[in-house]
N, C-alpha and C. Protein backbone atom coordinates (compact mmCIF):
# COMPACT_ATOMS: atom_id res chain seq x y z
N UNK A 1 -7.75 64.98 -127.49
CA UNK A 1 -8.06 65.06 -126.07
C UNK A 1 -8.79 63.79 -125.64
N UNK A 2 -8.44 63.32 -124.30
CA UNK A 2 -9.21 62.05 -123.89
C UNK A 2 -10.38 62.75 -123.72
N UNK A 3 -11.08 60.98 -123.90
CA UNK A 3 -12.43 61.28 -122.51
C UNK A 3 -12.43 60.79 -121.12
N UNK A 4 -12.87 61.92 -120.61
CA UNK A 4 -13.11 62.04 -119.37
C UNK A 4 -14.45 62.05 -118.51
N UNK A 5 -14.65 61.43 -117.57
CA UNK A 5 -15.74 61.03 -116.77
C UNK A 5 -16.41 62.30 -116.36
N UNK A 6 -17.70 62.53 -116.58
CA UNK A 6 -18.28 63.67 -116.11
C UNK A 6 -18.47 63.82 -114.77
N UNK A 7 -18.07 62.67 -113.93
CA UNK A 7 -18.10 62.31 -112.74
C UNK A 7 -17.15 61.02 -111.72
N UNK A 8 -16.91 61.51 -110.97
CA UNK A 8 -16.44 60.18 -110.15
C UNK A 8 -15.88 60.08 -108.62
N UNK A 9 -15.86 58.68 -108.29
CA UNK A 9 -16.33 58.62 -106.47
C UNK A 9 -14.95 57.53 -106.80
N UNK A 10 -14.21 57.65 -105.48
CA UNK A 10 -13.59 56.75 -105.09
C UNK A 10 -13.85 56.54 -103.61
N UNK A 11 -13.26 55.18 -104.03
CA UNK A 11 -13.33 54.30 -102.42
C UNK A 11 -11.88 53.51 -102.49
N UNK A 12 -11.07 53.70 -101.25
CA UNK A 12 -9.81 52.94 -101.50
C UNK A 12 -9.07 52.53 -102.85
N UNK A 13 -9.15 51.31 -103.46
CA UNK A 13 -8.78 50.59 -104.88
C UNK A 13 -9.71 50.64 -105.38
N UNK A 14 -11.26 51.59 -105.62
CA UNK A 14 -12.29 50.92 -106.58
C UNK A 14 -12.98 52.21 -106.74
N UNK A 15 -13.02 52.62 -107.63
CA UNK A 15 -13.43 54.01 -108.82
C UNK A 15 -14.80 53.20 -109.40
N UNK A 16 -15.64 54.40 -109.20
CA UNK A 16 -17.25 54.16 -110.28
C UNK A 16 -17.05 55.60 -110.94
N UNK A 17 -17.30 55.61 -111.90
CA UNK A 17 -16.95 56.93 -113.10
C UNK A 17 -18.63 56.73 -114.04
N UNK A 18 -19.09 58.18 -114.28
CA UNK A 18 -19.95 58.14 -115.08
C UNK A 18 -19.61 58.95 -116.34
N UNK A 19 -20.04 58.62 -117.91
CA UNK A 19 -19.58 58.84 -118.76
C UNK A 19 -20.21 59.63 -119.58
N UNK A 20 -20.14 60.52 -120.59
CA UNK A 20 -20.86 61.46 -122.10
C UNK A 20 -20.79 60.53 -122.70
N UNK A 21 -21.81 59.72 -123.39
CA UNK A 21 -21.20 59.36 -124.90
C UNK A 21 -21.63 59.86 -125.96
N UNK A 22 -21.55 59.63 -127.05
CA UNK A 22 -22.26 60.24 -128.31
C UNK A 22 -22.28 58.84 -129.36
N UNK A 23 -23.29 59.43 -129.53
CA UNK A 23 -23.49 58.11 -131.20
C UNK A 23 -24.45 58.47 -132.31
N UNK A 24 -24.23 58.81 -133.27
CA UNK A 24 -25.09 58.96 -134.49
C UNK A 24 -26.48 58.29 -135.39
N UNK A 25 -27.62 58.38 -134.92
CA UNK A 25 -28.39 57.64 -134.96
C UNK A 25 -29.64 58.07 -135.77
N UNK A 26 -29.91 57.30 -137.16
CA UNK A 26 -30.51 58.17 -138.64
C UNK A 26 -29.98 59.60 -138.77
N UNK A 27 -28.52 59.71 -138.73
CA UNK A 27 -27.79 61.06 -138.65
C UNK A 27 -28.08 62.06 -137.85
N UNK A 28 -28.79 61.94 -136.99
CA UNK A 28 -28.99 62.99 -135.60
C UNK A 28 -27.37 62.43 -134.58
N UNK A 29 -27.10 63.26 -134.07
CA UNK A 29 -26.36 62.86 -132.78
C UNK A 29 -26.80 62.87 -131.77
N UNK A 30 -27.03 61.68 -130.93
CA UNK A 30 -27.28 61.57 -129.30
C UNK A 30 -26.61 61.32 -128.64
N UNK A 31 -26.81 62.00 -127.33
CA UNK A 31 -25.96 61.03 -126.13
C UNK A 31 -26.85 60.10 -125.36
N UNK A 32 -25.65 59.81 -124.39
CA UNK A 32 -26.10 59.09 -123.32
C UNK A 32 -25.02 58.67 -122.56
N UNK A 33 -25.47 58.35 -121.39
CA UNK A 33 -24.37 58.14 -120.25
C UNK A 33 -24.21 56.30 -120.15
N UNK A 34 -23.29 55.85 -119.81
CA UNK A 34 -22.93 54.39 -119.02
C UNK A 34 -21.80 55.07 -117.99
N UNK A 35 -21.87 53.93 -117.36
CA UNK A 35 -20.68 53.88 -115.87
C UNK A 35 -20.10 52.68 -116.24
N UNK A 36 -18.77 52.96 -115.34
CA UNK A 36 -17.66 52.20 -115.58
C UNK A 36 -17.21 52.03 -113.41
N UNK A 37 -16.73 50.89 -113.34
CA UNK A 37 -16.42 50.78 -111.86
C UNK A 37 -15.02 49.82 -112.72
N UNK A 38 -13.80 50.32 -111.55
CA UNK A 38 -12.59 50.17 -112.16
C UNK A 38 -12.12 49.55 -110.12
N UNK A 39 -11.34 48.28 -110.44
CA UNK A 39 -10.34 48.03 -109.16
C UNK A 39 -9.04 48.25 -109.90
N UNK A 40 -8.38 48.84 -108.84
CA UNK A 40 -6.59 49.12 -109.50
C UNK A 40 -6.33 48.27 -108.23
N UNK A 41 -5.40 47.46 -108.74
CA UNK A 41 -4.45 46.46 -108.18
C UNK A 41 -3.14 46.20 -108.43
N UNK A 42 -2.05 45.57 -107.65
CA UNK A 42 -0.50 45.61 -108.10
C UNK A 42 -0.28 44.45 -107.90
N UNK A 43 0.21 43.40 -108.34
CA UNK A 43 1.18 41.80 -108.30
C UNK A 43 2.21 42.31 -106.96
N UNK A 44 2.33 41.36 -106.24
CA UNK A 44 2.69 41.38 -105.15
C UNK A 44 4.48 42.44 -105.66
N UNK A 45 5.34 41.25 -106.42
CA UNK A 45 6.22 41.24 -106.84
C UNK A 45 6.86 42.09 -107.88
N UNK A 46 5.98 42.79 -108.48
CA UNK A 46 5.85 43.62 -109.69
C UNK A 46 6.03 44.89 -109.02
N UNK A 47 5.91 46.01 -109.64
CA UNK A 47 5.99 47.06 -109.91
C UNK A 47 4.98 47.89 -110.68
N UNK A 48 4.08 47.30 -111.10
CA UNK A 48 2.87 47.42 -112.15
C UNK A 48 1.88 47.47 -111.54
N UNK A 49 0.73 49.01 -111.79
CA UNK A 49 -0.54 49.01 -111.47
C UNK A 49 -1.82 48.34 -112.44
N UNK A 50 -2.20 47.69 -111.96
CA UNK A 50 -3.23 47.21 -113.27
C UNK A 50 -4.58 47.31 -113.26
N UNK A 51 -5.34 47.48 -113.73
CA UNK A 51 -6.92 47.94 -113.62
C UNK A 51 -7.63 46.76 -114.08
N UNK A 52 -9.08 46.35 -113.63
CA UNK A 52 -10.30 45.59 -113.87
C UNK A 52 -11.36 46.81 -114.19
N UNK A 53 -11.57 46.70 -115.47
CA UNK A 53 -12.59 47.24 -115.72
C UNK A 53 -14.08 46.84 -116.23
N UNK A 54 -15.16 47.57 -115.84
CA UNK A 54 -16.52 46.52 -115.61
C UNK A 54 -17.46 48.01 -116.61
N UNK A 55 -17.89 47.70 -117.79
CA UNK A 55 -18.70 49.25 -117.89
C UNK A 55 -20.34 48.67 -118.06
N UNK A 56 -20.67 49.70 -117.99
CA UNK A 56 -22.24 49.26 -117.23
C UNK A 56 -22.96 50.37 -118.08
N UNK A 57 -24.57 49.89 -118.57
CA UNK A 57 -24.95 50.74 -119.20
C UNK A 57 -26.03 50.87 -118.36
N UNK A 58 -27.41 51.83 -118.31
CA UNK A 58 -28.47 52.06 -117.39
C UNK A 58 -28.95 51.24 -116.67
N UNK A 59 -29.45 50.11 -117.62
CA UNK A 59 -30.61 49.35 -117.38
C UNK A 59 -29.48 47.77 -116.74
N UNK A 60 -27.95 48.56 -116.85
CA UNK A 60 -27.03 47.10 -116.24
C UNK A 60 -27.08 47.41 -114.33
N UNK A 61 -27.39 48.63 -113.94
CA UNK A 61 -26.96 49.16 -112.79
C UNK A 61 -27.72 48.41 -111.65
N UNK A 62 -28.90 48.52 -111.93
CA UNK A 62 -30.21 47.86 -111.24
C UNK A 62 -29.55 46.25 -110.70
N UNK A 63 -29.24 45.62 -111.69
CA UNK A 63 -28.65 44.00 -111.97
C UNK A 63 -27.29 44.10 -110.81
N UNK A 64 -26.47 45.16 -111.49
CA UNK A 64 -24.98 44.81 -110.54
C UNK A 64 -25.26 45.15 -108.85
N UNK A 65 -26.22 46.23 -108.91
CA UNK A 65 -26.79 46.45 -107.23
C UNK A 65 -27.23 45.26 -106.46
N UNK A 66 -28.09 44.34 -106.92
CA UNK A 66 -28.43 43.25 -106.47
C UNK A 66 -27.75 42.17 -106.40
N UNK A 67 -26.75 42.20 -107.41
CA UNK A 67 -26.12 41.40 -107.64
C UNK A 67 -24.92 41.56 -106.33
N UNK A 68 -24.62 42.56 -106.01
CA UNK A 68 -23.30 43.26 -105.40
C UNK A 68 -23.78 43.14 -103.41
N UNK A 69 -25.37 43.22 -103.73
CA UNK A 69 -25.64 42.91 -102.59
C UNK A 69 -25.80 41.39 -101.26
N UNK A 70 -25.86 40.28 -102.77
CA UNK A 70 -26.02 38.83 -102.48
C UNK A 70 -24.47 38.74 -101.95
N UNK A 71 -23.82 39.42 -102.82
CA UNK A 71 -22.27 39.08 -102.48
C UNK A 71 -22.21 39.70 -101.40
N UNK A 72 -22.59 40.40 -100.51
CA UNK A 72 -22.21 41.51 -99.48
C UNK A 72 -22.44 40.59 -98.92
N UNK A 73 -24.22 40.32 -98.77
CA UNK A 73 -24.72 39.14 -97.66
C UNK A 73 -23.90 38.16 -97.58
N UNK A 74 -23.09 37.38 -98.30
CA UNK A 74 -22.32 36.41 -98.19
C UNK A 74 -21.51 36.49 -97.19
N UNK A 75 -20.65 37.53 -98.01
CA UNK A 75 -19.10 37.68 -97.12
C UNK A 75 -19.69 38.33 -95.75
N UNK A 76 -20.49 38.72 -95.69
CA UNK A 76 -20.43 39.34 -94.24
C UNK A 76 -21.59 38.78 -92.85
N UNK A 77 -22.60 38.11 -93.68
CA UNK A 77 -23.59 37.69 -93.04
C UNK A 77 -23.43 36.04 -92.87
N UNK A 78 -22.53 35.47 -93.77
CA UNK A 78 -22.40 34.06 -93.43
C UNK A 78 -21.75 33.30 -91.98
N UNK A 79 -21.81 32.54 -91.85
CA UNK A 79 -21.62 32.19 -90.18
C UNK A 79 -20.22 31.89 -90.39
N UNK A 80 -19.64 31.49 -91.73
CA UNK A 80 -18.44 31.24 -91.31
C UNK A 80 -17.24 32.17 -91.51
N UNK A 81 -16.60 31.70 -90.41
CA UNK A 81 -15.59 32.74 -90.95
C UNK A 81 -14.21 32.52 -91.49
N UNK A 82 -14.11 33.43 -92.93
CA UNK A 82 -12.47 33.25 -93.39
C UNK A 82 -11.76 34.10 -93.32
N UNK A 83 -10.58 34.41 -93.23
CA UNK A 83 -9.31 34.50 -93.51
C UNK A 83 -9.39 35.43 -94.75
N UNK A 84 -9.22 37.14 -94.49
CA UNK A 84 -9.58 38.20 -95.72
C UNK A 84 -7.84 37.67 -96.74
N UNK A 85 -8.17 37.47 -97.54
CA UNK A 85 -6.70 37.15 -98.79
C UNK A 85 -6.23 38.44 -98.75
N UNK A 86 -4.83 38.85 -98.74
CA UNK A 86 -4.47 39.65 -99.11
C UNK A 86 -4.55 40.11 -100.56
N UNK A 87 -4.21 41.56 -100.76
CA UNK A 87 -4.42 42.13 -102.21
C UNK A 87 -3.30 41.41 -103.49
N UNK A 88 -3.61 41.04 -104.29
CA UNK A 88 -2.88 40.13 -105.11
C UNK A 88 -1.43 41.58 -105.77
C-alpha cells in the first residue's frame, strides 16, 4: 500500500500535502511529520503531466514562508510591470 498524505490543500496547479513518517531510532519507532508542496505542469506540446516536488521538514517551513513572501513582494509590489509567461 502507498503512502498517503494525512492531509492536503490544493490551489489550482500547486498541492501542499502533510506526511506520517516513521523511523527507528536506538530501536524505538518514532514518527514525525514533513510537508511536501508539489506544481503539476504539462509541456506545451506533450501530452505528459509532470510534477516539481519540494519536501520540507518543520524547522524548513518558517524559511520557505519568508522566503515565498520576498517573492510575492516582488512580483506584485514591484513598479514594473511584466508580461505573466504562460504555463510551460
Amino acid at each position: 500500500m502507498a503512502n498517503r498524505p494525512i492531509k492536503k490543500w490544493r490551489s489550482g496547479n500547486m498541492e501542499a500535502a502533510i506526511w506520517l513518517n516513521e523511523r527507528k531510532n536506538d530501536g524505538d519507532k518514532i514518527q514525525f511529520k514533513t510537508a511536501s508542496l508539489t506544481r503539476n505542469w504539462k509541456k506545451k506540446d506533450e501530452d505528459i503531466w509532470r510534477s516539481d516536488v519540494i519536501n520540507l521538514r518543520r524547522m524548513d517551513v518558517p524559511k520557505a514562508i519568508v522566503l515565498l513572501q520576498k517573492i510575492q513582494e516582488e512580483l506584485y509590489l514591484s513598479s514594473e510591470e511584466v508580461q505573466e509567461e504562460k504555463e510551460e
